[in-house]
C-alpha atoms as a PDB file:
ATOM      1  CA  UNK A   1     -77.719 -51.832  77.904  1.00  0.00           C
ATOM      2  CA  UNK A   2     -74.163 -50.102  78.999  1.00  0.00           C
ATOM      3  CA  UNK A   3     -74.600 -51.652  82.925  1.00  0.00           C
ATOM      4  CA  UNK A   4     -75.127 -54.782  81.462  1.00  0.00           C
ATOM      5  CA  UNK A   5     -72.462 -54.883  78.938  1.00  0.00           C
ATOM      6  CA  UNK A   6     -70.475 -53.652  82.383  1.00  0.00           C
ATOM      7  CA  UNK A   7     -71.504 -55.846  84.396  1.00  0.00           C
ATOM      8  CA  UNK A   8     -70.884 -58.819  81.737  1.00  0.00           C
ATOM      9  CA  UNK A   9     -67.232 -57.755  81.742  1.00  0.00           C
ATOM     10  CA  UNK A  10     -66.581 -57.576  85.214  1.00  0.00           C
ATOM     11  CA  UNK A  11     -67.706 -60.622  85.227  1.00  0.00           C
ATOM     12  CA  UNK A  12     -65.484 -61.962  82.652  1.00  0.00           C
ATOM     13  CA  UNK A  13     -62.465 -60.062  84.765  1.00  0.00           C
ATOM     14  CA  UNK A  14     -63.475 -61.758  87.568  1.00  0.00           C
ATOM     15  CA  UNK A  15     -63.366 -64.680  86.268  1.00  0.00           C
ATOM     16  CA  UNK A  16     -60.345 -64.626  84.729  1.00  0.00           C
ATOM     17  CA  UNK A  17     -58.605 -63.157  87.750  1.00  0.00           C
ATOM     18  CA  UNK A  18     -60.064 -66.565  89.588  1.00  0.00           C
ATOM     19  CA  UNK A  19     -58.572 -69.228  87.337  1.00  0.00           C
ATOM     20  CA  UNK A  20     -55.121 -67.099  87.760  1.00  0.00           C
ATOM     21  CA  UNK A  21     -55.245 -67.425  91.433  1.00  0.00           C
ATOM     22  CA  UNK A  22     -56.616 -71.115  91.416  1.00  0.00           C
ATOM     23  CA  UNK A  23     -55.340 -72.692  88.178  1.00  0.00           C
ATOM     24  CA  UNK A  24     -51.535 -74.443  88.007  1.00  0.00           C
ATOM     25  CA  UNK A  25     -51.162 -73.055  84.613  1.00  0.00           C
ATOM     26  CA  UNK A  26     -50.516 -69.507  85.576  1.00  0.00           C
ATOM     27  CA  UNK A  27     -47.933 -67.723  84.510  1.00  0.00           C
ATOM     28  CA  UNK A  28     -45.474 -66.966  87.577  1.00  0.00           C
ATOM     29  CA  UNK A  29     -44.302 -63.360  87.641  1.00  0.00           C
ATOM     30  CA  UNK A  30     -40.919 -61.889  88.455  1.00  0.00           C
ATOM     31  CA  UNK A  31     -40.477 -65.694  90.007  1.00  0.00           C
ATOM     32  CA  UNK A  32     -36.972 -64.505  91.691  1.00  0.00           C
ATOM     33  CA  UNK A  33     -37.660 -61.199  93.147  1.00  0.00           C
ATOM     34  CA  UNK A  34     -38.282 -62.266  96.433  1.00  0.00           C
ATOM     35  CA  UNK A  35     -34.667 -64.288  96.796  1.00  0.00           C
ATOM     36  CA  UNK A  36     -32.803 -61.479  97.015  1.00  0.00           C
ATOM     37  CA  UNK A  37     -31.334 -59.811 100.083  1.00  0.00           C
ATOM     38  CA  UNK A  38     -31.674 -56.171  99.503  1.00  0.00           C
ATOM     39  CA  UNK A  39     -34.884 -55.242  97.410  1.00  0.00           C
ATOM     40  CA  UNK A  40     -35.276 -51.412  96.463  1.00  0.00           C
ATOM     41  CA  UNK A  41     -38.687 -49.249  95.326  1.00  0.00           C
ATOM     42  CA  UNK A  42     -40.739 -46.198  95.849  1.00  0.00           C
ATOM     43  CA  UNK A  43     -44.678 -45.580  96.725  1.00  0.00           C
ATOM     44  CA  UNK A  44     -47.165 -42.988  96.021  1.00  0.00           C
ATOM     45  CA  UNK A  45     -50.074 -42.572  97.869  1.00  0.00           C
ATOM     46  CA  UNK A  46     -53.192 -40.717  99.477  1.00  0.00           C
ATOM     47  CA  UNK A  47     -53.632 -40.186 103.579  1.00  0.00           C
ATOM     48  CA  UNK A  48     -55.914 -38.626 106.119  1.00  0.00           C
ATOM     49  CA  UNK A  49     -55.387 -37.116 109.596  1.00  0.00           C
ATOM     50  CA  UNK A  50     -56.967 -36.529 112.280  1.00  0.00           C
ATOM     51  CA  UNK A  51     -56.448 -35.509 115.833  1.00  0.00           C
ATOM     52  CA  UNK A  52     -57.322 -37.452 118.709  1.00  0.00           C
ATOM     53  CA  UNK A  53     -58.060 -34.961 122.227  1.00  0.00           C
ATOM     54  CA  UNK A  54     -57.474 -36.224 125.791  1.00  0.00           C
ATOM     55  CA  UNK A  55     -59.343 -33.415 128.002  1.00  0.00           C
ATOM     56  CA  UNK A  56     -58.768 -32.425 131.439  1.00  0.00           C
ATOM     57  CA  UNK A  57     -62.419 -31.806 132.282  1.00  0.00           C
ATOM     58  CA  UNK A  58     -65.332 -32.432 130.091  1.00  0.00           C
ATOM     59  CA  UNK A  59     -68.179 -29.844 129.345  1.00  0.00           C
ATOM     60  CA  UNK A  60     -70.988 -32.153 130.419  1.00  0.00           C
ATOM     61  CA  UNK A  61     -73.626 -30.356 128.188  1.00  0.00           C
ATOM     62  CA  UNK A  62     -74.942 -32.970 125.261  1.00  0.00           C
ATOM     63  CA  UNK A  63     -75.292 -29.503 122.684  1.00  0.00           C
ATOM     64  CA  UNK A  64     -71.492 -29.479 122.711  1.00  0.00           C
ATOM     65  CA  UNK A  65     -70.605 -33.222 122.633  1.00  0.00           C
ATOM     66  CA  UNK A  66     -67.043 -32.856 122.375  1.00  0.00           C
ATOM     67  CA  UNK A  67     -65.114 -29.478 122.676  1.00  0.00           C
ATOM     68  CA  UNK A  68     -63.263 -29.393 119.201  1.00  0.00           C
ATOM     69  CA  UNK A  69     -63.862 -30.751 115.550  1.00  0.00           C
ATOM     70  CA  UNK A  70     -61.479 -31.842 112.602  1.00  0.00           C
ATOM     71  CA  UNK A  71     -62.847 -31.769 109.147  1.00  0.00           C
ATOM     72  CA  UNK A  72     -60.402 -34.621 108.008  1.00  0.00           C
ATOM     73  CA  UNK A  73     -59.238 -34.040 103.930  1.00  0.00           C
ATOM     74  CA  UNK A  74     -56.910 -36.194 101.389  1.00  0.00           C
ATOM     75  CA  UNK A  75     -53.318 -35.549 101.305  1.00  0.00           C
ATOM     76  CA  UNK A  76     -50.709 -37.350  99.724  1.00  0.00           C
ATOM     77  CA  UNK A  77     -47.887 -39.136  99.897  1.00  0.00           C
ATOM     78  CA  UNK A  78     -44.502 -39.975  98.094  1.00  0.00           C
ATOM     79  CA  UNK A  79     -41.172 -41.663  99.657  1.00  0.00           C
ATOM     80  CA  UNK A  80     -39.135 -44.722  98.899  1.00  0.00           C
ATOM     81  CA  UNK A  81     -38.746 -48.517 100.355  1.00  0.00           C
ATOM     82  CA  UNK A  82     -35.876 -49.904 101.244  1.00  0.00           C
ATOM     83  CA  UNK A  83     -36.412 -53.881 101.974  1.00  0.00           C
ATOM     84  CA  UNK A  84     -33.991 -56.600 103.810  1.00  0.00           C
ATOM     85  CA  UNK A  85     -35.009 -60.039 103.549  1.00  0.00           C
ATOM     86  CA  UNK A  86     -34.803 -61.776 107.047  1.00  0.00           C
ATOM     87  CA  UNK A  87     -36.267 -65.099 105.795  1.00  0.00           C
ATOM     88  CA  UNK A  88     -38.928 -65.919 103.691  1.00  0.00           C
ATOM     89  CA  UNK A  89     -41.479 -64.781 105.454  1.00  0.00           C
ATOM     90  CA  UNK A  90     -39.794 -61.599 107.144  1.00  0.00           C
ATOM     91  CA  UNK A  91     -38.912 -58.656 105.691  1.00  0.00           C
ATOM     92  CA  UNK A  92     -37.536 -55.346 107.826  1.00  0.00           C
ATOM     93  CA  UNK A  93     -38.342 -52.175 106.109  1.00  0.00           C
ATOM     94  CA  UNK A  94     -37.329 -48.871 106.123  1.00  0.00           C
ATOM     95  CA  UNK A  95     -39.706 -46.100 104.045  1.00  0.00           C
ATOM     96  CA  UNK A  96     -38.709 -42.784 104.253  1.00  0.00           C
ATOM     97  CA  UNK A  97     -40.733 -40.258 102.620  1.00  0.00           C
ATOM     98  CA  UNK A  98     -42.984 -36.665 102.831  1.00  0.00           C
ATOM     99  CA  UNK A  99     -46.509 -36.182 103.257  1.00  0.00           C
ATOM    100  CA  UNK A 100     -49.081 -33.023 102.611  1.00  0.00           C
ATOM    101  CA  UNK A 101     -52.161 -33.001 104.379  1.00  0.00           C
ATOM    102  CA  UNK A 102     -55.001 -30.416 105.779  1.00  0.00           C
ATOM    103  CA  UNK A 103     -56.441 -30.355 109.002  1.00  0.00           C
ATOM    104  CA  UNK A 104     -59.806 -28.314 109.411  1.00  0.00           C
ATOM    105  CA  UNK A 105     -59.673 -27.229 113.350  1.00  0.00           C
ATOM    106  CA  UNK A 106     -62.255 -25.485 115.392  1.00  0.00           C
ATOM    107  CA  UNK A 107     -63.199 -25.328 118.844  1.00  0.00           C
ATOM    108  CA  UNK A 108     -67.070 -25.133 119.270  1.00  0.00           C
ATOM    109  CA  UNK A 109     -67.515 -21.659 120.727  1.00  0.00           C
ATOM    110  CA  UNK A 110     -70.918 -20.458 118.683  1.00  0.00           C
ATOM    111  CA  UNK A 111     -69.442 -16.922 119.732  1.00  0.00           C
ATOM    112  CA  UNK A 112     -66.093 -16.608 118.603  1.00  0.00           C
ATOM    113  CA  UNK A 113     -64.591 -17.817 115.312  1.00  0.00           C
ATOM    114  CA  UNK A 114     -62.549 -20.327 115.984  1.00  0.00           C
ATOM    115  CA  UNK A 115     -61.796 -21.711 113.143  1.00  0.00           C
ATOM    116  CA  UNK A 116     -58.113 -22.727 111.971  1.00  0.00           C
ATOM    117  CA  UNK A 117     -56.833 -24.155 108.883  1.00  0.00           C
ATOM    118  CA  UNK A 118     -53.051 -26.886 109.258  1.00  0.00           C
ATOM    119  CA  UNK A 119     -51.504 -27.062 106.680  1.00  0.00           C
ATOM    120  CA  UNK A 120     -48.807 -30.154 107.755  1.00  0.00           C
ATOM    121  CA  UNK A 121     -45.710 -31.211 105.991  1.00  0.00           C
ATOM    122  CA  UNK A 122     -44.330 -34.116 107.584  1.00  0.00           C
ATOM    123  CA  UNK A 123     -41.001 -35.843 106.140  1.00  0.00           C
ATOM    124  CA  UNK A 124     -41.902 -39.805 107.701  1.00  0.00           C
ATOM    125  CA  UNK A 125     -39.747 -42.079 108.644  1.00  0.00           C
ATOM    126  CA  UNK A 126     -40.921 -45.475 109.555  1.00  0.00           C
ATOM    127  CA  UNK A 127     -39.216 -48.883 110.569  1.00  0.00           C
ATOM    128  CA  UNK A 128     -41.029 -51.745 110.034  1.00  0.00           C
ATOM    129  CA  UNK A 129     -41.195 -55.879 110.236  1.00  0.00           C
ATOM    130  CA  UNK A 130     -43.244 -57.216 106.841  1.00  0.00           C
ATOM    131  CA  UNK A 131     -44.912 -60.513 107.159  1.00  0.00           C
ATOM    132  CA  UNK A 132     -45.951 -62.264 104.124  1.00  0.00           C
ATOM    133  CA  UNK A 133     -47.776 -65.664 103.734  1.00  0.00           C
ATOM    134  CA  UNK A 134     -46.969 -68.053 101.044  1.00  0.00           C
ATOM    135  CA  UNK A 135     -47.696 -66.790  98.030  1.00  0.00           C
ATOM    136  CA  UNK A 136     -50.484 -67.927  95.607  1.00  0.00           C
ATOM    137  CA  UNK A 137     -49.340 -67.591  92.068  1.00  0.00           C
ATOM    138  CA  UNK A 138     -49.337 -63.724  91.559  1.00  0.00           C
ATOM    139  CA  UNK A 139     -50.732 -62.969  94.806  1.00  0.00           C
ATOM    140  CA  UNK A 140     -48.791 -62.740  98.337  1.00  0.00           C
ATOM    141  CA  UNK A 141     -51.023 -60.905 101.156  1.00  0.00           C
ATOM    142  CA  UNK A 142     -49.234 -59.245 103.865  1.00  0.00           C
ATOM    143  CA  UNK A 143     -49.527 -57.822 107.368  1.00  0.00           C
ATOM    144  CA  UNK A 144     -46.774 -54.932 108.749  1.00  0.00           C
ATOM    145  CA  UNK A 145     -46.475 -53.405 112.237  1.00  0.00           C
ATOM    146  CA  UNK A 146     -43.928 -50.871 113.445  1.00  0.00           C
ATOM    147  CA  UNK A 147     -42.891 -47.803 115.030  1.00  0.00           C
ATOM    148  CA  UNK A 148     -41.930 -44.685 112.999  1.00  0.00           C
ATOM    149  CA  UNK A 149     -41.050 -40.889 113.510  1.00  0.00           C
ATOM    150  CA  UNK A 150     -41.718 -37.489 111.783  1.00  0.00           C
ATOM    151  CA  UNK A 151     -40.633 -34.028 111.355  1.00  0.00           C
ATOM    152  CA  UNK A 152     -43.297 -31.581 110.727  1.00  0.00           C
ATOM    153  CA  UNK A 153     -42.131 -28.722 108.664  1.00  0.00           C
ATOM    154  CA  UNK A 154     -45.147 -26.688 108.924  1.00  0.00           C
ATOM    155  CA  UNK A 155     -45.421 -27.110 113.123  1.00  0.00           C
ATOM    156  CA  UNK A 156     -44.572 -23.099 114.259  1.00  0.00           C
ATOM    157  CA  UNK A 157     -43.415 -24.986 117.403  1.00  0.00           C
ATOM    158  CA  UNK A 158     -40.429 -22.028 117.885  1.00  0.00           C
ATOM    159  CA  UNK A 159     -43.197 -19.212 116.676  1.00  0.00           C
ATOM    160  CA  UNK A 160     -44.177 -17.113 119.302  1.00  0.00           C
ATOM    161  CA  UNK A 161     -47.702 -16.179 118.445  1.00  0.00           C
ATOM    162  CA  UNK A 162     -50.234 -18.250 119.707  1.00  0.00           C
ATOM    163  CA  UNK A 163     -53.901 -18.475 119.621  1.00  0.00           C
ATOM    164  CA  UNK A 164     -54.467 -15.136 120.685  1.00  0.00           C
ATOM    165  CA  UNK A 165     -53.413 -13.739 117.243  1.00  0.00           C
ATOM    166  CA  UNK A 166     -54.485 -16.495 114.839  1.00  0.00           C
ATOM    167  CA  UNK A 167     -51.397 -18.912 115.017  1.00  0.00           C
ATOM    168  CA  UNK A 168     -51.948 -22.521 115.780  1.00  0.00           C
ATOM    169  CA  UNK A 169     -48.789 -24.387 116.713  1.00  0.00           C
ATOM    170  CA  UNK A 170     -47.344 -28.095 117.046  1.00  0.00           C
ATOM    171  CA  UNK A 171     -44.569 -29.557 118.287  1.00  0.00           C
ATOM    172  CA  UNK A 172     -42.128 -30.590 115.373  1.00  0.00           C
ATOM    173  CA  UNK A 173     -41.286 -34.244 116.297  1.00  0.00           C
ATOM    174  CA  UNK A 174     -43.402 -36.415 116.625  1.00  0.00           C
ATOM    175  CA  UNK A 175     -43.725 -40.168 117.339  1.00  0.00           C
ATOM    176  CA  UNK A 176     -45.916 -43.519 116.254  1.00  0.00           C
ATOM    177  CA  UNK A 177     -46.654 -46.780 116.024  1.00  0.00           C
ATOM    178  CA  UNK A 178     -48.262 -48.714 112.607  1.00  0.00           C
ATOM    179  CA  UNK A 179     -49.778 -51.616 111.165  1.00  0.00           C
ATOM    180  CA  UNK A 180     -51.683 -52.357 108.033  1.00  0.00           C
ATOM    181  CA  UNK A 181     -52.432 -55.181 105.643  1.00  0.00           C
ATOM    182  CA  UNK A 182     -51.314 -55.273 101.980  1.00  0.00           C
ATOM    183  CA  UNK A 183     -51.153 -57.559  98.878  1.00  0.00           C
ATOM    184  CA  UNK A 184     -48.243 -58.106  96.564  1.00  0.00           C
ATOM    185  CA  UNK A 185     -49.164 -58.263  93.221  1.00  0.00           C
ATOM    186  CA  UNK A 186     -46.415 -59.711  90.613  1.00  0.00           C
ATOM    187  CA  UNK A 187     -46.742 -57.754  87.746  1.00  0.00           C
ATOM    188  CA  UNK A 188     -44.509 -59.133  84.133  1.00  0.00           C
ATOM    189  CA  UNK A 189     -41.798 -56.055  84.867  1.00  0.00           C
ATOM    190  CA  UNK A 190     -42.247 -55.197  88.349  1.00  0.00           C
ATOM    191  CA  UNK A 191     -43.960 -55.903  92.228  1.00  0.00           C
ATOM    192  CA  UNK A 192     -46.954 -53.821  92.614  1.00  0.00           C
ATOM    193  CA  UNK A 193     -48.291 -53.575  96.314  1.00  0.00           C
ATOM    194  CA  UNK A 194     -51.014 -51.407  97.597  1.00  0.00           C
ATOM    195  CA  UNK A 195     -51.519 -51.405 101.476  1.00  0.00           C
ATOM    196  CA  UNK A 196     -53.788 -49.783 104.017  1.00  0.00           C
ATOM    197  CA  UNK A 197     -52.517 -48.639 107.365  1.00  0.00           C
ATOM    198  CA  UNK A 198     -52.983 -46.938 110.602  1.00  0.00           C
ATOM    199  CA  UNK A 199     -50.877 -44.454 112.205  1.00  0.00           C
ATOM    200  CA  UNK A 200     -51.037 -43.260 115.472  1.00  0.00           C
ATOM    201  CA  UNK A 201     -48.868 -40.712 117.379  1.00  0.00           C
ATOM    202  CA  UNK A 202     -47.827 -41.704 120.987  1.00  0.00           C
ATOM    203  CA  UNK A 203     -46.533 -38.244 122.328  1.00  0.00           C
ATOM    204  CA  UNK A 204     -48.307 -34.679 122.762  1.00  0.00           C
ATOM    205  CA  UNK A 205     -48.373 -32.684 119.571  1.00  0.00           C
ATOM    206  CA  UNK A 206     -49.691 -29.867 121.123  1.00  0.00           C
ATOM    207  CA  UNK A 207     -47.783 -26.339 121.907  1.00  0.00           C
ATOM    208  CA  UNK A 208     -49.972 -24.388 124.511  1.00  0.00           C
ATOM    209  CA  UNK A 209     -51.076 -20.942 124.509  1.00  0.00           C
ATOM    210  CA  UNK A 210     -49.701 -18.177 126.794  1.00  0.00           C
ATOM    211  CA  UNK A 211     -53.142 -18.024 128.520  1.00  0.00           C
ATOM    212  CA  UNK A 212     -53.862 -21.086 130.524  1.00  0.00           C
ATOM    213  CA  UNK A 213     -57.497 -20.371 129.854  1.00  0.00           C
ATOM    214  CA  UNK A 214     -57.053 -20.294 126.311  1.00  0.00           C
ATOM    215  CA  UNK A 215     -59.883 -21.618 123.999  1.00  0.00           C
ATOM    216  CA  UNK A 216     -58.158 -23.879 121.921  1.00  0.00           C
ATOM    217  CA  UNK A 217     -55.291 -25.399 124.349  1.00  0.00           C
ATOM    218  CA  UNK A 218     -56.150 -24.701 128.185  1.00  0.00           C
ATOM    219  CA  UNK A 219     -58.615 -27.784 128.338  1.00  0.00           C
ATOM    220  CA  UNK A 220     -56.454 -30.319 126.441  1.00  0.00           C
ATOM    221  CA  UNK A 221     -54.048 -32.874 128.494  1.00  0.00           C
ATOM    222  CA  UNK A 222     -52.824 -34.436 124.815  1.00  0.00           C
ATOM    223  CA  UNK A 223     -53.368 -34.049 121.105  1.00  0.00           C
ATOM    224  CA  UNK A 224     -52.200 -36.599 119.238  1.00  0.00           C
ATOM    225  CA  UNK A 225     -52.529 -37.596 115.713  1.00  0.00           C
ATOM    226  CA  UNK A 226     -54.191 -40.465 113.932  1.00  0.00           C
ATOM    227  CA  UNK A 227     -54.169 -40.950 110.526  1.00  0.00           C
ATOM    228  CA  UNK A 228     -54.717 -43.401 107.459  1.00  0.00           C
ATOM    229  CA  UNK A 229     -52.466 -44.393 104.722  1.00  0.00           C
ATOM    230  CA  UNK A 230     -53.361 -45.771 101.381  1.00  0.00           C
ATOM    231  CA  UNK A 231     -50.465 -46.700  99.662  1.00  0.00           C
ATOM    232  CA  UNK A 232     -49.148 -47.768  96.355  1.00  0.00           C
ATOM    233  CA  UNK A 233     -45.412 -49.629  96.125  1.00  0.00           C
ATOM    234  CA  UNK A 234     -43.750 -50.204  93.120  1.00  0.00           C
ATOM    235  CA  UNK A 235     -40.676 -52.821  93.235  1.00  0.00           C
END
């Protein structure tokens, strides 16, 4: 009896959700907010990274498959947007902010522990071009592409243990390209907009080991990483 009374009101919600999209008598939102020149807000949000390996030689074994995996986990994040209104279907953004994530490492050596827990704190920095369709009452999907850079706090790139003791280490800076999709939602007292978006590094990330035989770096030509944002704007 509860899934159908459920399912009865999503329904209903979906319904009514319809008629605002399609209907002339909806209520327009926060009508002006996209007129102005400078627009100001902040996001919360949840990510995931991961590492993507270029080798130098392949173990051509099929038991190994590839020589490392990353158990992948949800971080978050938290910055602010900054938003200048080219014309009115162009914005250029700027989004500063910090993200937490953990990266579950281990090269697949069944006789050696190998494994290695990253903790990464990256303050991110991206610069992006916003392009919005017309919008539809409420609704105004969007696409963004860019190119952004980080600092990684937590990198031990000046740290000299390696490896060989237990210390895995990055290289601080670090630097990407983006692009997601989004929707602007008008909300009565403010713009809500989640997104989804890709990042991926385009330098090596990776600080090699003393030994040029070693384990975890003496096989890899890059590391770079990849990673997925799911985020939540408030304007």
């Amino acid at each position: 009896m509860k899934k159908i009374v459920a399912i009865i009101g999503l329904c209903l919600f979906c319904s009514h959700a319809n008629a605002q999209i399609f209907s002339g008598e909806s209520i327009i939102n926060q009508e002006n907010i996209d007129n102005k020149r400078w627009s100001w807000g902040y996001y919360l949000g949840f990510n995931t990274y991961d590492f993507d390996f270029d080798y130098k030689k392949y173990n051509p074994s099929p038991l190994l498959g590839k020589d490392f995996n990353v158990e992948k986990t949800i971080g978050f994040n938290v910055g602010l947007v900054g938003s200048l209104k080219l014309n009115n279907n162009f914005d250029l953004r700027l989004e500063p902010g910090v993200s937490f994530n953990t990266r579950n490492f281990q090269a697949l050596k069944a006789d050696q522990n190998t494994f290695r827990e990253i903790n990464s704190t990256y303050v991110h920095i991206p610069l992006l071009v916003k392009f919005s369709a017309d919008r539809l009452n409420n609704f105004r999907p969007f696409v963004v592409a860019g190119v952004s850079t980080s600092l990684n706090l937590s990198s031990n790139e000046k740290n000299p243990d390696d490896n060989s003791v237990g210390q895995f280490r990055m290289k601080t800076n670090t630097y990407y390209y983006e692009v997601g999709v989004g929707l602007d939602l008008y909300l009565p007292y403010f713009k809500f907009s989640p997104s989804l978006r890709g990042v991926f590094a385009i330098n090596d990330e990776l600080v090699r080991d003393a030994d040029p035989n070693s384990l975890y770096t003496g096989n890899v030509e890059q590391m770079r990483t990849r990673g997925v944002f799911l985020n939540f704007t408030f304007q």
